[in-house]
Protein backbone atom coordinates (compact mmCIF):
# COMPACT_ATOMS: atom_id res chain seq x y z
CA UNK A 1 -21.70 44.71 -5.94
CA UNK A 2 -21.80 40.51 -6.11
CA UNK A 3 -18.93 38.27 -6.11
CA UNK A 4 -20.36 37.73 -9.61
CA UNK A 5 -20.16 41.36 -11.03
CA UNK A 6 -16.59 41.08 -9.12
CA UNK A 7 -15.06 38.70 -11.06
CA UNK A 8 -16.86 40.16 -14.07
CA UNK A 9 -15.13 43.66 -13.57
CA UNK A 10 -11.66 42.07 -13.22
CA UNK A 11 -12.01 39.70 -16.21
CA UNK A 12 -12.69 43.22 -18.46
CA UNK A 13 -9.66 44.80 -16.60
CA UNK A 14 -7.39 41.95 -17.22
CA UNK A 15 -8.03 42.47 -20.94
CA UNK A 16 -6.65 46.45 -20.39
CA UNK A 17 -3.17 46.22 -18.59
CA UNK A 18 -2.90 49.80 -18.19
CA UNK A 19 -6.05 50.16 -16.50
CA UNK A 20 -5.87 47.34 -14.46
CA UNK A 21 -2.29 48.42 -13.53
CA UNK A 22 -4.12 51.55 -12.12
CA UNK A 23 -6.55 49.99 -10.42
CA UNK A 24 -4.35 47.34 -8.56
CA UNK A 25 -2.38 50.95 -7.69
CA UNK A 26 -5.05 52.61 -5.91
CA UNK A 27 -7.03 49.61 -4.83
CA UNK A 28 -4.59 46.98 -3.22
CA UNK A 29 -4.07 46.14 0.39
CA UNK A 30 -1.58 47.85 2.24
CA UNK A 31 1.92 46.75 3.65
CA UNK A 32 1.67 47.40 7.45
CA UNK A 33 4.88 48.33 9.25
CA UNK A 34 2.96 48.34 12.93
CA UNK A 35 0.45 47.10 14.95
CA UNK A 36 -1.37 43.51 15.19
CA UNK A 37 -1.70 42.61 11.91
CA UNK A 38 1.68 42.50 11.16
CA UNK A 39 2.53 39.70 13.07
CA UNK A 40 0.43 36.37 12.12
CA UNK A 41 0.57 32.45 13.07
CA UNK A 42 3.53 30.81 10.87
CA UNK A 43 0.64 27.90 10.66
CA UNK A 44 -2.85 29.21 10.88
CA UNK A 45 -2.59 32.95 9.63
CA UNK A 46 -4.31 34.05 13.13
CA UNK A 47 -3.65 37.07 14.51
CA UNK A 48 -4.84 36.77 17.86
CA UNK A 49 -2.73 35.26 20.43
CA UNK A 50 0.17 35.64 19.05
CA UNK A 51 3.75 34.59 20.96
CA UNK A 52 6.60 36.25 19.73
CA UNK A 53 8.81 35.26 21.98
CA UNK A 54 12.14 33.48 21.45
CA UNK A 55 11.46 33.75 18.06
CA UNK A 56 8.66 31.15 18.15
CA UNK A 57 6.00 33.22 15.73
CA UNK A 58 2.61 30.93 16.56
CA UNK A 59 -0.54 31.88 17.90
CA UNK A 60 -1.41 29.77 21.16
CA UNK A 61 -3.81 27.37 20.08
CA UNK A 62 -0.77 26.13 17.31
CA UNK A 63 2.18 26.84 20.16
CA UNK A 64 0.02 23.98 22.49
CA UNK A 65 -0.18 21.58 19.24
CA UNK A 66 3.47 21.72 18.72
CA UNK A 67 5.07 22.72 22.20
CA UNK A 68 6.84 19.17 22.93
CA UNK A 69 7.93 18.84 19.59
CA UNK A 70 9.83 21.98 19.87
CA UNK A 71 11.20 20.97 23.32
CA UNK A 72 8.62 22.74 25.79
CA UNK A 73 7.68 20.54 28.87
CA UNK A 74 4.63 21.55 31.05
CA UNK A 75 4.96 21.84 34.23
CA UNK A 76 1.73 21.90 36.47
C-alpha cells in the first residue's frame, strides 16, 4: 500500500466509528512494560544511549548539551 491509499483508507474509516473503533483495536501500537524502548530521551525521543541515572532520563548526545546547566563539571 502508498501513503496515499493510507490516508485514503482512514478517511473512509473515520466516516464508520464502529469500524474504525475496531481497527484502531487490533491495529495500534503497543504499550511496552520492558525492554529499550520503554525508556526514551526527555528531548530527542532517542532510544539509544540512554542515562537513567539519578533520574536524569537523556540520551548522551542531549546529557553533553545540557550537563553544566544541570550542574555536571568535567573533569579530564
Amino acid at each position: 500500500m502508498t501513503v496515499s491509499s493510507y490516508k485514503k483508507m482512514f478517511k473512509q474509516l473515520r466516516a464508520k466509528p464502529v469500524k474504525f473503533a475496531r481497527y484502531m483495536k487490533h491495529n495500534k501500537i503497543k504499550q511496552r512494560d520492558y525492554g529499550s524502548q520503554t525508556k526514551v530521551c526527555m528531548r530527542c525521543r532517542n532510544t539509544k544511549g540512554f542515562i537513567a541515572k539519578y533520574g536524569i532520563n537523556l540520551c548522551r548526545k542531549c546529557f553533553r548539551d545540557v550537563a553544566t546547566k544541570i550542574g555536571f563539571k568535567k573533569y579530564s
